[in-house]
Every structure is written in C-alpha cells, then in structure tokens.
Protein backbone atom coordinates (compact mmCIF):
# COMPACT_ATOMS: atom_id res chain seq x y z
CA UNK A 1 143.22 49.00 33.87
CA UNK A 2 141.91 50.44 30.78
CA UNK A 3 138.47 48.20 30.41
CA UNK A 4 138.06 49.83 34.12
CA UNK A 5 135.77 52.82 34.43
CA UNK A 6 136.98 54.48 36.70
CA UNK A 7 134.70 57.75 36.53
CA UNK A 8 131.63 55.79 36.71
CA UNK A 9 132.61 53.73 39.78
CA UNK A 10 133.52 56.69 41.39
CA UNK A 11 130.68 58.96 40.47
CA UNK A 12 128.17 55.88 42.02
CA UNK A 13 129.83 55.33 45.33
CA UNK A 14 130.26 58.95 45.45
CA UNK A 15 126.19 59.30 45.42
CA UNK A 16 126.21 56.67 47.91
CA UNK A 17 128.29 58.66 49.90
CA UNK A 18 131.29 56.32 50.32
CA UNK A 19 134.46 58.02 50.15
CA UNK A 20 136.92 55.62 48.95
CA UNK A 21 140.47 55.41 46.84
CA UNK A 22 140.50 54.60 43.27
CA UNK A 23 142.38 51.29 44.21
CA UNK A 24 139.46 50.44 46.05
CA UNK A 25 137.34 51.22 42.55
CA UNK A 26 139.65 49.59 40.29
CA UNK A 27 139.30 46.05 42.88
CA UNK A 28 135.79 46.16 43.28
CA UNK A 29 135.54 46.30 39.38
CA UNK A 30 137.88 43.72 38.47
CA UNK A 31 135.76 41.59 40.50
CA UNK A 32 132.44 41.88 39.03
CA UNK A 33 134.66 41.59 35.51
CA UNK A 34 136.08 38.68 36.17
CA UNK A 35 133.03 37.53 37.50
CA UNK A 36 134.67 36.00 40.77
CA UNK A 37 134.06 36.63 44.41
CA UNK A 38 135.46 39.62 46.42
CA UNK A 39 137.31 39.16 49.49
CA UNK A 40 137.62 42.04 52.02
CA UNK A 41 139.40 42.00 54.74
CA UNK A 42 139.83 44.71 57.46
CA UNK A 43 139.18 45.44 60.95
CA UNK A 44 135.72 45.65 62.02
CA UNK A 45 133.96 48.92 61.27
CA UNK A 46 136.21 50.06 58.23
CA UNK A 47 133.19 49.69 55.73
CA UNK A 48 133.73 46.36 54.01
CA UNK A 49 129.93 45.13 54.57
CA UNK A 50 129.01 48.65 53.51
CA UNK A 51 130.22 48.03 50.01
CA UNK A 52 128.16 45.00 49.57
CA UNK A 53 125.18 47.22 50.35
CA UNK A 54 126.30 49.76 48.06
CA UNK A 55 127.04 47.67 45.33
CA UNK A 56 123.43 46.56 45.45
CA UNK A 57 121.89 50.24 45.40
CA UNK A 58 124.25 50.53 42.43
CA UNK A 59 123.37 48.01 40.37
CA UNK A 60 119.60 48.17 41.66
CA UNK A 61 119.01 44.54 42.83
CA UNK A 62 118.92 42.57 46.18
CA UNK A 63 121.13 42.29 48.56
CA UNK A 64 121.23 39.06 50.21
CA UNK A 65 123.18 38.19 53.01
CA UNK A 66 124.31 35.29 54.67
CA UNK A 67 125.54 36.79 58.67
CA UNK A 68 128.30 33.87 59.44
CA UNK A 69 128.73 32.28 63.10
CA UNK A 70 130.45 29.64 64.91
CA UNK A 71 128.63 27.10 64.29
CA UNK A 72 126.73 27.12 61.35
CA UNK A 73 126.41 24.66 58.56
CA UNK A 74 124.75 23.74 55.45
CA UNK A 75 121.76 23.24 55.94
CA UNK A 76 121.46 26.90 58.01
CA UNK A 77 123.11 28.63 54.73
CA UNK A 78 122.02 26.23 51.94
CA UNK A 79 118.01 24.91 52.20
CA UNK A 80 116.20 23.19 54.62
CA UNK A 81 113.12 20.98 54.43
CA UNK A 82 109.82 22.35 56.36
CA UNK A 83 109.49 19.20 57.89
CA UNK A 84 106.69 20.39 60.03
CA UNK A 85 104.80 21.11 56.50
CA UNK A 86 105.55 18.01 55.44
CA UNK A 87 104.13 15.95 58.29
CA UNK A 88 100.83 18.21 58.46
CA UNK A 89 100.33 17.70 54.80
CA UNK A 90 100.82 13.40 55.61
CA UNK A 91 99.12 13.52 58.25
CA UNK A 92 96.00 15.60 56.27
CA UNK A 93 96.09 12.79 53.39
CA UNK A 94 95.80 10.08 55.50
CA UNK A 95 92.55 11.48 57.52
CA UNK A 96 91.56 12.50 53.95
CA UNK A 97 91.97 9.45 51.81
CA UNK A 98 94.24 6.80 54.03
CA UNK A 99 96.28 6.73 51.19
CA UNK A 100 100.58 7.60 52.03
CA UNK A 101 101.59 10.13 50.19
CA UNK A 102 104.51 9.55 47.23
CA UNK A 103 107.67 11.02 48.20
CA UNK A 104 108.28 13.27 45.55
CA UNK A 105 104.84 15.39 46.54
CA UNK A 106 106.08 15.49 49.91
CA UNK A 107 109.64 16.49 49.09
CA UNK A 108 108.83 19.06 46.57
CA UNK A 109 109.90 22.74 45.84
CA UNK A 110 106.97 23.87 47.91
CA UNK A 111 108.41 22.17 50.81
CA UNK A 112 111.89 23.65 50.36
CA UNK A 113 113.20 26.84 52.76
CA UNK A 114 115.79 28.16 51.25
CA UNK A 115 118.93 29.69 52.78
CA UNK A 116 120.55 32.66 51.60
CA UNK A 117 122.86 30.45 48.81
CA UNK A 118 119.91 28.93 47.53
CA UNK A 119 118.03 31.91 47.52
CA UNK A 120 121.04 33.51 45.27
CA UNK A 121 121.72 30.81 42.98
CA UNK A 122 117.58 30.67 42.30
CA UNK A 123 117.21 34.43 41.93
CA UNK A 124 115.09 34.85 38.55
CA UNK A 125 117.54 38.23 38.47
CA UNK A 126 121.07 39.11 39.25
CA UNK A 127 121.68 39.76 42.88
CA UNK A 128 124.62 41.16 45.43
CA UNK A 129 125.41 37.71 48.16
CA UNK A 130 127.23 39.23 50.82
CA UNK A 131 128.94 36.64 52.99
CA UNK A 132 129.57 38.14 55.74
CA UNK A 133 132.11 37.69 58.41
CA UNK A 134 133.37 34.26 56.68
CA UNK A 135 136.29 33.83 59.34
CA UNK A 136 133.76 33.16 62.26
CA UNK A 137 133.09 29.94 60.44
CA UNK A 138 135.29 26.64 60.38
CA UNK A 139 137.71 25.31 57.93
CA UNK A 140 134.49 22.41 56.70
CA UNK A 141 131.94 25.26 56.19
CA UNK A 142 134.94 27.29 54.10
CA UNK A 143 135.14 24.26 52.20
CA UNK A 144 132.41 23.69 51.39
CA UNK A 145 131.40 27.17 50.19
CA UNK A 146 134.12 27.82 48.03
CA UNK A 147 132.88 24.50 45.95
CA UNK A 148 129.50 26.36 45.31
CA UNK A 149 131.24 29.50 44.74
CA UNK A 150 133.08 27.69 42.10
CA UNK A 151 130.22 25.98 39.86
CA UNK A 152 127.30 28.23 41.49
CA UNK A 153 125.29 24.94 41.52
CA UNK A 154 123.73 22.99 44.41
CA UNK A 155 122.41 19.29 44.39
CA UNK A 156 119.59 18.95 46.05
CA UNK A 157 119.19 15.02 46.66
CA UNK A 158 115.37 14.65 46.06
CA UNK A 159 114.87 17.29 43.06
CA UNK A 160 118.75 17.48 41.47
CA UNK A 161 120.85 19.60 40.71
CA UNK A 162 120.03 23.62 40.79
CA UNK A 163 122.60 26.04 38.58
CA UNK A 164 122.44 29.56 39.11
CA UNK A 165 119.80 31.25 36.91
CA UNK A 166 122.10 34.54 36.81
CA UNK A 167 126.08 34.78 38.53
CA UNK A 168 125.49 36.74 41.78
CA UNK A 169 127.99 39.12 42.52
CA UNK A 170 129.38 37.86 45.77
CA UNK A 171 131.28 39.76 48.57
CA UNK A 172 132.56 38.31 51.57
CA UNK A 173 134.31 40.10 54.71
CA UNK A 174 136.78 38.56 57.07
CA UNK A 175 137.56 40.46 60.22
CA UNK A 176 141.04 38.30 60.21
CA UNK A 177 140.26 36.11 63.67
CA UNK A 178 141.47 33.18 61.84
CA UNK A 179 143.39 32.82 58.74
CA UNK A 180 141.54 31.86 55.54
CA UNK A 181 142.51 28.83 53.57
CA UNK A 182 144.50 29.20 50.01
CA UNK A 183 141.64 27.40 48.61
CA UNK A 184 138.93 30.26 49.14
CA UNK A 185 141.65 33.02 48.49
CA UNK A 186 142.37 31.60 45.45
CA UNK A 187 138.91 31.65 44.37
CA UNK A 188 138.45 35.64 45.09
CA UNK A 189 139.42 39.00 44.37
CA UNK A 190 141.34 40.12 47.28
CA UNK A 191 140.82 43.39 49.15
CA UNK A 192 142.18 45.15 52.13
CA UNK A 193 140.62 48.08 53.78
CA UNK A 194 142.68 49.83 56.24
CA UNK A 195 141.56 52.77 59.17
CA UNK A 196 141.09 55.63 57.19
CA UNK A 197 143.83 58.72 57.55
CA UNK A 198 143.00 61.78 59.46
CA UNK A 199 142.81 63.43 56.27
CA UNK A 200 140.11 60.81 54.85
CA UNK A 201 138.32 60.69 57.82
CA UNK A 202 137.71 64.16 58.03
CA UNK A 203 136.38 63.76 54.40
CA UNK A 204 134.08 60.67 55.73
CA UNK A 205 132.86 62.80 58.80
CA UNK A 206 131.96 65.84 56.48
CA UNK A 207 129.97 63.79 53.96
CA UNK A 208 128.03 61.77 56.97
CA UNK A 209 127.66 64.47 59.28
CA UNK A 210 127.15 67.78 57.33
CA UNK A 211 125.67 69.65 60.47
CA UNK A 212 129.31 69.28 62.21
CA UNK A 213 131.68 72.42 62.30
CA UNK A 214 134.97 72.10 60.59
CA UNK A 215 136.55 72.39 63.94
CA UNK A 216 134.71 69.59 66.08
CA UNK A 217 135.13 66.96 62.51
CA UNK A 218 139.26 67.96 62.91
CA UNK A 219 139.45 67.19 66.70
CA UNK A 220 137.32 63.70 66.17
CA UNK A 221 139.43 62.78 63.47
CA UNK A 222 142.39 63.60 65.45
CA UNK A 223 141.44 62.27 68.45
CA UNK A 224 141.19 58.73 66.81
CA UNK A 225 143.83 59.02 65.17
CA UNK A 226 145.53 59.33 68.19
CA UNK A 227 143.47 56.45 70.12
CA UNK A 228 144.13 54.07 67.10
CA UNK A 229 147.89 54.65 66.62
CA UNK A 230 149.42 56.44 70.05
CA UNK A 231 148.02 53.94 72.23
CA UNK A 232 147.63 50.09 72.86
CA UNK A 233 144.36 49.69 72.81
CA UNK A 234 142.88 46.03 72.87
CA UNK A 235 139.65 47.57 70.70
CA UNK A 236 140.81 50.65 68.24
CA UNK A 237 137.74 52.61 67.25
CA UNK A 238 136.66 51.72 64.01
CA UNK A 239 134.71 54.42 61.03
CA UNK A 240 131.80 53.37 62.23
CA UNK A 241 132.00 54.36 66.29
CA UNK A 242 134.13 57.67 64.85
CA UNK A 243 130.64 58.77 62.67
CA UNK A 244 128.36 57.68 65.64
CA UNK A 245 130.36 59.65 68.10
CA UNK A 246 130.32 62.56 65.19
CA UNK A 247 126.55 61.94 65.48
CA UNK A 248 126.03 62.76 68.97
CA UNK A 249 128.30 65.58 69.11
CA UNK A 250 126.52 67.26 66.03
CA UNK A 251 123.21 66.49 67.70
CA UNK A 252 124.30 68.32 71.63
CA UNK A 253 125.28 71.28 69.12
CA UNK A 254 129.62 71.03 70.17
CA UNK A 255 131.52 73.12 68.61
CA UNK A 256 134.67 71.88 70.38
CA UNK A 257 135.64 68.75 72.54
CA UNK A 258 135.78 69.89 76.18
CA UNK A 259 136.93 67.56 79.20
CA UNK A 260 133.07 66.83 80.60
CA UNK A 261 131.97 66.05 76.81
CA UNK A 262 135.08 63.67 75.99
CA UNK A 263 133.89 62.13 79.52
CA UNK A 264 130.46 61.76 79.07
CA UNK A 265 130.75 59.93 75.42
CA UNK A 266 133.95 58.32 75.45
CA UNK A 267 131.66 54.82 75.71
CA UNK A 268 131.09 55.09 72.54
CA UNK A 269 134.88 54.85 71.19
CA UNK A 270 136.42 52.86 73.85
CA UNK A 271 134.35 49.08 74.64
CA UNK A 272 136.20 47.87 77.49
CA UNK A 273 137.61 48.39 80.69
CA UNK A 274 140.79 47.73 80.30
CA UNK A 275 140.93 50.39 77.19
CA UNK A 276 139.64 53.32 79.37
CA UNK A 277 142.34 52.69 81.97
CA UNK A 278 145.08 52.53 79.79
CA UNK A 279 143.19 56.10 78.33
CA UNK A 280 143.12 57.08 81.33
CA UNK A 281 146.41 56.11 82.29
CA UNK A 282 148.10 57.57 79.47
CA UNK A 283 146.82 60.83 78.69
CA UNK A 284 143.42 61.44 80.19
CA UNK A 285 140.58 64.01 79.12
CA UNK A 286 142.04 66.92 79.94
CA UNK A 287 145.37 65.72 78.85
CA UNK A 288 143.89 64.69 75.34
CA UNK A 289 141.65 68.61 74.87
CA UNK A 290 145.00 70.31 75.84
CA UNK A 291 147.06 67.86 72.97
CA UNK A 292 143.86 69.13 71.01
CA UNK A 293 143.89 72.69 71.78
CA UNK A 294 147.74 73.20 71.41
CA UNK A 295 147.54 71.43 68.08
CA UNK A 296 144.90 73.69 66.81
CA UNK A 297 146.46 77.05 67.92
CA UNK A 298 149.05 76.24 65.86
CA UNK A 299 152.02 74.75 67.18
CA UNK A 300 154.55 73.01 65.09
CA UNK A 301 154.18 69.36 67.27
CA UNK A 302 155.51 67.55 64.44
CA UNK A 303 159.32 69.27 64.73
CA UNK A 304 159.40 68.46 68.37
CA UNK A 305 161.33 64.88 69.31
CA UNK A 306 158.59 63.32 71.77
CA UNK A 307 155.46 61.95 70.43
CA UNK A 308 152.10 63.34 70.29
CA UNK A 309 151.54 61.10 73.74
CA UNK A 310 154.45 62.37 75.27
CA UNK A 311 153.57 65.74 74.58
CA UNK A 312 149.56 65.00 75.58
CA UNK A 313 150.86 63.79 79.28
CA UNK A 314 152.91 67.57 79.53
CA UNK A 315 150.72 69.39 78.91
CA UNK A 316 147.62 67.53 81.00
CA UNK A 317 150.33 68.51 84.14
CA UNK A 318 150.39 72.76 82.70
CA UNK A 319 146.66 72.63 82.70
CA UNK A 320 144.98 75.36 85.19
C-alpha cells in the first residue's frame, strides 16, 4: 500500500463531505491504479453511487452514467442510429435532386446517438462511467459489457471500430438482487459497503446536517441502529432515509424525538406496511422514546441480559 496516498484521498472525500474508512480509500485507489473497473456492492442507500459522483468532483471531469433496468440492451447503452434523421435527410435529396443517397452519408457520425458507453469511450478527456445498479440487468447484457470493459473499444458496423480516446474510470454498483457472474468480478476491483455504525453515522449526520443538536443526531443514529439490527424488517433504512429524516427534524427545530414526532415521520424510514406493523408490533413509539430516554440518562443497558428490544417493550408498559 505504499504507492497509495492515503492523505490525499482522504483530504478530497473529506471536502466532499464523505466520511469513509481508509479501506474504502486504499480500494477506490487501487482501482484507478490498476486502471480496472470498481465494483461496489451494498444495500441500497449506503453511498456507493455517491462515490462515483465524488470521484468526478475530484478529479474535475464528467460524470456519466448509465441507470441499469430490466430490460435494457445495447443499443439503449451503446449508440443508436437517428433513423428519423436519416429518412428526412433521404427523403430531402430525393425532392432535391432524385438522386438516392450513398450509404455512408446517410450512416455517418452525424447520424449516430450515442449511449452513455459510447459517449465514454469517445470523450476527447478522461471521464468517471458510473454503471449503475448492474444487477437489474441480465446475464447477456453483463456479458456483453464486461467485453467492452475489457478492450474499451466498440465496432460500429458502418464506420469501424472506435477505441477509447482516454481509459474512463468506471464504477459500477450492485444492490445484490442477483448474483454477478465470475466473468465481470474478475474484471473489477471489488468493494463492499456496509450500514454505517452508530458511531459513523453520527459522524455522517454531523457533517450533513450541521444545524442538528448533538442530542437529536445520537437518538437518529440510535434509533436506526436499532430498526436495522433489533428488528426484521423487510426494508432496513439505508444512510440516505437516516440524513433525510435528520433533515426534517433539523428543519421543525427537534431537539429530541418525542412519540407524536417519531409518528408523524416514521414514513420516511419505514416503506411498507408490513415494516410499520412489525414496528409497531414490537416496540412502538413510545416504547422506542422510552428505550431512547433510558439510554440517554445513563443506564448501563449493555450489562443487562435481554436485548435492547426486550428492554424497549418494558419499558413502553412503565410509561405514564
């Protein structure tokens, strides 16, 4: 890890303000080393499209991105011909002069739309490709993309083959619906981001949200901690519903989660029925502010034998 600098890499994401480990750092720079792909996989909302975005403020170039979907093919991330171009141009030259056109003015560069790979590979300048959300494709799309992501070229039938002016540096994000073949992993630098600890997330909420007290950024953190971990919850909150609950809460001016204000906003952590029952089931708002409250005052939970739910659903039954 010498060639690594460290400092640097975390000086930039630090402006950016993305809180991250130095194993993160170290990763992110072997990539763009080795000049090869990075892979990141994590549940949805942990930040992996985010460092895509801040690579490109770092390195001060374009970020182009390529959103993935059942469904789509080559011709949707690759180039496509403007066809309707094409046949108002014919159709111009034959009112014009009655002569056909040749096919290589009508399938020419000024007829080509390109995709977000072509657009990469013919970038007169370095630039950040973020696949994103490869797994939402199928195994013949993976295929396929790992062979330009291996010889960054493209052959285009009628005007040959196009080779990347300048390597992009290419990220891609999988939130692990389907498992990714050996063939793509192989070609990548591999990277797992997990939920972020209390601790860290604390550290995220401060740096996002400076108008929060230290008080309310400890009981959010806490309280999805506890959502994420102490109950089975189909959809676990990810960073990114933690800082826009953060948000709201900053913006009504709380200084401390109360029953009605849980209530009110817990839409915006919990996206499904079934998740709010088994909340509601389990421990409840007021059984959650009292787990809160008691943990704040001070008392030693973690030298008690129940768990933190166990504890939650007593003390929701002492409330006044």
């Amino acid at each position: 890890m010498r060639d690594v600098d460290l400092s640097f890499w975390r000086q930039a994401f630090e402006a950016e303000n993305y809180i991250c480990e130095d194993e993160l750092l170290i990763t992110v720079s072997l990539a763009l080393k080795l000049g090869r792909p990075l892979l990141i996989e994590g549940a949805p909302g942990v930040g992996k499209t985010e460092i895509a975005k801040v690579l490109s403020r770092v390195l001060e170039t374009e970020l182009i991105r390529l959103q993935c979907y059942e469904g789509l093919d080559e011709s949707k991330a690759l180039y496509e011909w403007n066809y309707q171009g094409q046949l108002l141009k014919i159709q111009l030259m034959r009112e014009a002069s009655g002569n056909p056109l040749k096919e290589e003015e009508i399938f020419s560069a000024k007829y080509l739309l390109e995709r977000p790979l072509l657009k990469a590979i013919r970038s007169e300048r370095q630039v950040v490709l973020l696949i994103d959300e490869i797994d939402k494709t199928d195994q013949e799309f993976e295929a396929f993309l790992f062979e330009v992501l291996s010889d960054f070229q493209v052959s285009i039938p009628e005007l040959g083959t196009v080779k990347a002016r300048h390597l992009p540096v290419v990220v891609l994000t999988s939130n692990q619906e389907r498992e990714l073949s050996d063939g793509l992993r192989r070609r990548c630098v591999y990277l797992y981001i997990d939920y972020p600890s209390p601790e860290k997330e604390q550290e995220i909420l401060r740096c996002k949200i400076p108008a929060a007290g230290h008080r309310l950024i400890w009981e959010i953190a806490t309280t999805v901690h506890f959502l994420r971990y102490e109950l089975d919850l189909e959809k676990p909150p990810s960073t990114s519903e933690t800082l826009d609950w953060g948000k709201v809460l900053a913006e009504w001016n709380v200084e401390r989660l109360d029953p009605q204000t849980v209530r009110q906003t817990l839409g915006i952590l919990l996206k499904n029925h079934q998740d709010m029952t088994t909340f509601q089931h389990k421990i409840g708002v007021e059984g959650l502010c009292a787990m809160l409250r008691s943990a704040w005052d001070g008392a030693d939970l973690a030298a008690k034998g129940d768990s933190l739910l166990a504890r939650a659903i007593k003390k929701k039954s002492l409330l006044p």
